[in-house]
Protein backbone atom coordinates (compact mmCIF):
# COMPACT_ATOMS: atom_id res chain seq x y z
CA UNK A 1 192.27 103.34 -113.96
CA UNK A 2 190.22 106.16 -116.25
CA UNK A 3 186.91 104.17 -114.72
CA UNK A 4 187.86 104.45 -111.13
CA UNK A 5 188.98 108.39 -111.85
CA UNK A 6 185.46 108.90 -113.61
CA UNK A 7 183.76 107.65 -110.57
CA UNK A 8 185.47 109.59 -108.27
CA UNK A 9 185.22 112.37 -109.86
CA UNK A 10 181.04 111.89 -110.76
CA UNK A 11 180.45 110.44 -107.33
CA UNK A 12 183.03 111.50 -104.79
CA UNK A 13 181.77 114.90 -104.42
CA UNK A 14 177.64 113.69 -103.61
CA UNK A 15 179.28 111.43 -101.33
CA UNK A 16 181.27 113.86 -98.94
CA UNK A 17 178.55 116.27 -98.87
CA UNK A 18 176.15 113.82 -97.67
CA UNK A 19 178.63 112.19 -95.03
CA UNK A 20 179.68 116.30 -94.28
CA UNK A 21 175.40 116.56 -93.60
CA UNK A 22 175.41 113.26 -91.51
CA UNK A 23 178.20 114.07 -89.58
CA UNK A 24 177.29 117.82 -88.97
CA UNK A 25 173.94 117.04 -87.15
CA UNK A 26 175.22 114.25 -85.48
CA UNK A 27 177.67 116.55 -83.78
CA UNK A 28 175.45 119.27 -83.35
CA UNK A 29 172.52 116.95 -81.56
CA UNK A 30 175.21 115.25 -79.75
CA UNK A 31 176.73 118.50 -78.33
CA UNK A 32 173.71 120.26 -77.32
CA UNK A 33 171.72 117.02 -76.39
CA UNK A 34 174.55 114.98 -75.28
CA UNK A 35 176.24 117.60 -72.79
CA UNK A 36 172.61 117.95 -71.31
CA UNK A 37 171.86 114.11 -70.51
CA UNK A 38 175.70 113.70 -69.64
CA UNK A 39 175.33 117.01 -66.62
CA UNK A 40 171.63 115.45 -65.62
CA UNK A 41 173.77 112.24 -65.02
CA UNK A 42 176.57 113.52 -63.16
CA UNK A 43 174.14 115.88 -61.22
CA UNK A 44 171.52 113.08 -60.27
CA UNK A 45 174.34 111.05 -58.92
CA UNK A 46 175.93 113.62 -57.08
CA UNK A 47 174.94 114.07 -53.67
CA UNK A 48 176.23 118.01 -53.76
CA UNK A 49 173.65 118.57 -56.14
CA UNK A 50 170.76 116.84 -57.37
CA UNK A 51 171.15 112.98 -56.14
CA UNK A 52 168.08 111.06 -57.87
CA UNK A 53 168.34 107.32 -58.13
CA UNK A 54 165.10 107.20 -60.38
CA UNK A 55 165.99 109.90 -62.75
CA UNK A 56 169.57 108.87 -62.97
CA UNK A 57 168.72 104.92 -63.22
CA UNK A 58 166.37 105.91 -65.70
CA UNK A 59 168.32 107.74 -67.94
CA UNK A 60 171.63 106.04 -67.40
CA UNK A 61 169.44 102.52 -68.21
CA UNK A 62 168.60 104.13 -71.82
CA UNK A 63 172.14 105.33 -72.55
CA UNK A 64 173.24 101.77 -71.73
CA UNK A 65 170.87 99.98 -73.61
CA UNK A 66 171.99 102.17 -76.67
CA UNK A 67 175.57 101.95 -76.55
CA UNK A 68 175.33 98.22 -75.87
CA UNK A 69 173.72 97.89 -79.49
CA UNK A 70 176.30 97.84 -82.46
CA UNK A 71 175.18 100.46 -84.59
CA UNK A 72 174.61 98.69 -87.53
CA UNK A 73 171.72 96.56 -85.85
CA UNK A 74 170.39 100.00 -84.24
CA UNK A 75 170.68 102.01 -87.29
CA UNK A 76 168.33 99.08 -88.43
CA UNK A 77 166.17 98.65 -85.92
CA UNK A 78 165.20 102.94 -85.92
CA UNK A 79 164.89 102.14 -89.51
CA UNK A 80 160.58 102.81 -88.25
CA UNK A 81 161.48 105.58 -86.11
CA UNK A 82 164.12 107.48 -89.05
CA UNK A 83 160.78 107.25 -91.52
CA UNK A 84 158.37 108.74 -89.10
CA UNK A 85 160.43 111.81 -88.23
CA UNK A 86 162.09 112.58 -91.33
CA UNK A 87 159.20 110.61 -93.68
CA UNK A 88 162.12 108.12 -95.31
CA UNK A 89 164.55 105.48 -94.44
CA UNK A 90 167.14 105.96 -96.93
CA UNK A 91 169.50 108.08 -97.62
CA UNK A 92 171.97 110.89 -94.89
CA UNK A 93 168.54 112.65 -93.48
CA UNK A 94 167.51 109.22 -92.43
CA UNK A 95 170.87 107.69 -91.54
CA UNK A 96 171.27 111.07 -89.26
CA UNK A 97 168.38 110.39 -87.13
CA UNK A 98 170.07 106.81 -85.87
CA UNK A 99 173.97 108.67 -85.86
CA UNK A 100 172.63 111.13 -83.27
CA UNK A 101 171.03 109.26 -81.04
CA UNK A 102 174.06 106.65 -81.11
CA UNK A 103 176.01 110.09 -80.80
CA UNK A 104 173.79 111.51 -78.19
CA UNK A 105 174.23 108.41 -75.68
CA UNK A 106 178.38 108.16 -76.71
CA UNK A 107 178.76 111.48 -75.41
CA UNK A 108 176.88 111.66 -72.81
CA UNK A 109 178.68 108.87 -71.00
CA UNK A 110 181.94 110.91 -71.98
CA UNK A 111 180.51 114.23 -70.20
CA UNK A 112 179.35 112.76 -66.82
CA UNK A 113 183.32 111.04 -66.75
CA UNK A 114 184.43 114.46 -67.60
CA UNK A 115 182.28 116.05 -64.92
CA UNK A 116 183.12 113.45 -62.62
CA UNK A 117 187.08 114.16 -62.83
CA UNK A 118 186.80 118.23 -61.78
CA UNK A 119 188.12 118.30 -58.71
CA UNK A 120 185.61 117.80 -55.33
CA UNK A 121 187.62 120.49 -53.90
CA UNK A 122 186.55 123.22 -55.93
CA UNK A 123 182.96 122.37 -56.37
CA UNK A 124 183.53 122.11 -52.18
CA UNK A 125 185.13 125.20 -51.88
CA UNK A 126 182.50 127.07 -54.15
CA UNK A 127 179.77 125.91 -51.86
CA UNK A 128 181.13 126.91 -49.40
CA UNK A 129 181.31 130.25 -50.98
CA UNK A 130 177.32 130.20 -50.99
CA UNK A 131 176.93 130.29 -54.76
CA UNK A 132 174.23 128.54 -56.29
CA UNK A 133 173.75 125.25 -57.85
CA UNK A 134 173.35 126.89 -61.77
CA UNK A 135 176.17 129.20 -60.76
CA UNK A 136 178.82 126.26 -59.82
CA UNK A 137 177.33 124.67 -62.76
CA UNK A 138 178.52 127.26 -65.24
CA UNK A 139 181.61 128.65 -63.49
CA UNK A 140 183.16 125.69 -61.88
CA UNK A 141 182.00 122.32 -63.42
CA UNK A 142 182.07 123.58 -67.03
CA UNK A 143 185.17 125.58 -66.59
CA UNK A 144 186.85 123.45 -65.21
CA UNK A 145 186.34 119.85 -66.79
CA UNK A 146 185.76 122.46 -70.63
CA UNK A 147 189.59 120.58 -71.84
CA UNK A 148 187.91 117.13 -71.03
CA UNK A 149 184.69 118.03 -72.83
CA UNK A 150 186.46 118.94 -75.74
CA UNK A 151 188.62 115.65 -75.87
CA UNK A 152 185.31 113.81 -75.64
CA UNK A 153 183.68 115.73 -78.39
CA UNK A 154 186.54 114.72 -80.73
CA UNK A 155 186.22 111.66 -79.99
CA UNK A 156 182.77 111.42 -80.73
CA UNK A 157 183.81 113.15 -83.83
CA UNK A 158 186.03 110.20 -84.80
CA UNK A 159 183.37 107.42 -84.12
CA UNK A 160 180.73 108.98 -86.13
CA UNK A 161 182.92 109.31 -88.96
CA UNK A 162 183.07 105.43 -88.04
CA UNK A 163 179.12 105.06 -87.62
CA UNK A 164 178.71 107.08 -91.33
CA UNK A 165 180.76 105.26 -92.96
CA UNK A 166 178.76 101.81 -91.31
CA UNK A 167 175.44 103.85 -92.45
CA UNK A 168 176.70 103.51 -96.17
CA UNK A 169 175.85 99.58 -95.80
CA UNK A 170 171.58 100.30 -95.46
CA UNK A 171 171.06 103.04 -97.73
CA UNK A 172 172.92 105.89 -95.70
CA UNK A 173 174.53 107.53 -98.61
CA UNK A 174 178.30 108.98 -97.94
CA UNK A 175 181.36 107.87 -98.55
CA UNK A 176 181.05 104.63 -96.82
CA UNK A 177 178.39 103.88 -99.29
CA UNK A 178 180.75 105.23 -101.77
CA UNK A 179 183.34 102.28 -100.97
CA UNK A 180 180.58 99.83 -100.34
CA UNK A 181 178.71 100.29 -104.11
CA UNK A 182 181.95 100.82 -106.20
CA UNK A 183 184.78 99.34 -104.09
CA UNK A 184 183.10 96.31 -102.70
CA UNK A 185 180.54 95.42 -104.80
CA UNK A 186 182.04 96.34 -108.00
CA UNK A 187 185.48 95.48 -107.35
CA UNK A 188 186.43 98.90 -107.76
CA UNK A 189 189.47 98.82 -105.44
CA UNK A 190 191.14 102.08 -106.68
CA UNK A 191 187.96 103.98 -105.43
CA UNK A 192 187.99 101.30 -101.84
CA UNK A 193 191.76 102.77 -101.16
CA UNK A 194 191.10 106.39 -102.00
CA UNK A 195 187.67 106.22 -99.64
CA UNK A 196 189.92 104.50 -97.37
CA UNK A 197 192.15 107.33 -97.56
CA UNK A 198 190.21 110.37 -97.26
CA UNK A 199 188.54 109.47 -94.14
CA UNK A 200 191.66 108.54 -92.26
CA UNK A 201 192.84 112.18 -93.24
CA UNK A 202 189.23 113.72 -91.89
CA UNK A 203 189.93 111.49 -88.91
CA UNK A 204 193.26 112.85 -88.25
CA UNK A 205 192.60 116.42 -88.94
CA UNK A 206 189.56 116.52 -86.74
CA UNK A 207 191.63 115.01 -84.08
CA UNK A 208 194.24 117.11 -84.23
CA UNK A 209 192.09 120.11 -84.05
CA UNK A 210 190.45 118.56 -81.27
CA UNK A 211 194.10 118.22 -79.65
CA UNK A 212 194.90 121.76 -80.30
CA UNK A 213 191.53 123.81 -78.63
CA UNK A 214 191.56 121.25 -75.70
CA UNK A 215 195.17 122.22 -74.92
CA UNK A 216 194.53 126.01 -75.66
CA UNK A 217 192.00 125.95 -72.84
CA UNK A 218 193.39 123.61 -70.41
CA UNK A 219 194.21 125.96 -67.87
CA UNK A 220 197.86 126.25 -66.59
């Protein structure tokens, strides 16, 4: 009991910080990067806007291939790609590079469904109006799927708290590699239950933060 204490208390606090740091620029390149490829998807196969079939076969092709990969194998097969843009494979830096782009390509799928449920009425009925594309863009689509966009964002939230807790099994760092070093390897299990514990609490906070801003601006 004193062992599993000391560890926790020598190791815990490395370990959040670096799954805080994964998790952090995950979300951030997932919301910026994410909400972009989701609205070129929804846009390209829209034929009130932008209808491509190249650009949206292309990009909706890469997404797929992506989120068809368990992230586990793809954390392991950027392993190349996570040492030539951050100069290392181990440790949350590297393990960030693979949780974004599994993060980008989750999202993105999430925004184009949330795009695709606003209403053709009002996107109709704002043409109509003669405002332009970038106009209905910001005023109407984002507006008015911005409750749906937030739902999918904490989503995303929850499954890269998933993904950096997988990342702990090649060298991610986190809490995941927390449990993995000390609670599976070790037979630690008092520090496998309180890992186990603390991110089920992250997950349900972030969720029900997530709950609470998507029903403060869902609009009555």
């Amino acid at each position: 009991m004193n062992e599993t204490v000391e560890i926790i208390r020598s190791e815990f606090a490395q370990a959040s910080f670096e799954t805080f740091e994964m998790v952090l620029i995950s979300m951030v390149a997932a919301a910026v990067v994410g909400t972009i490829l989701g609205l070129v998807l929804h846009l390209t196969s829209n034929p009130m806007f932008y209808k491509n079939r190249i650009v949206n076969g292309i990009a909706g092709t890469i997404v797929n291939i992506i989120r068809s990969m368990p992230f586990i194998i793809l954390i392991i097969v950027l392993i190349p790609f996570s040492r030539i843009i951050v100069g290392t494979s181990i440790g949350a830096i590297a393990a960030s590079v693979s949780l974004s782009i599994a993060s980008i390509a989750f999202f993105a799928r999430l925004v184009e469904g949330a795009f695709s449920e606003v209403d053709k009425g009002v996107v109709e009925a704002a043409i109509a109006t003669g405002a332009s594309i970038p106009l209905i863009i910001r005023k109407v689509l984002f507006v008015e799927a911005m409750p749906a966009l937030i739902r999918a964002l904490t989503v995303t939230f929850v499954s890269i708290i998933g993904y950096s807790a997988m990342a702990g099994a090649v060298g991610g760092g986190g809490i995941g590699n927390l449990a993995i070093m000390y609670g599976y390897n070790r037979y630690e299990t008092g520090v496998l239950l309180f890992t186990v514990i603390v991110l089920i609490i992250i997950v349900q906070l972030g969720q029900w933060i997530g709950d609470k801003i998507a029903l403060a601006v869902t609009r009555k």
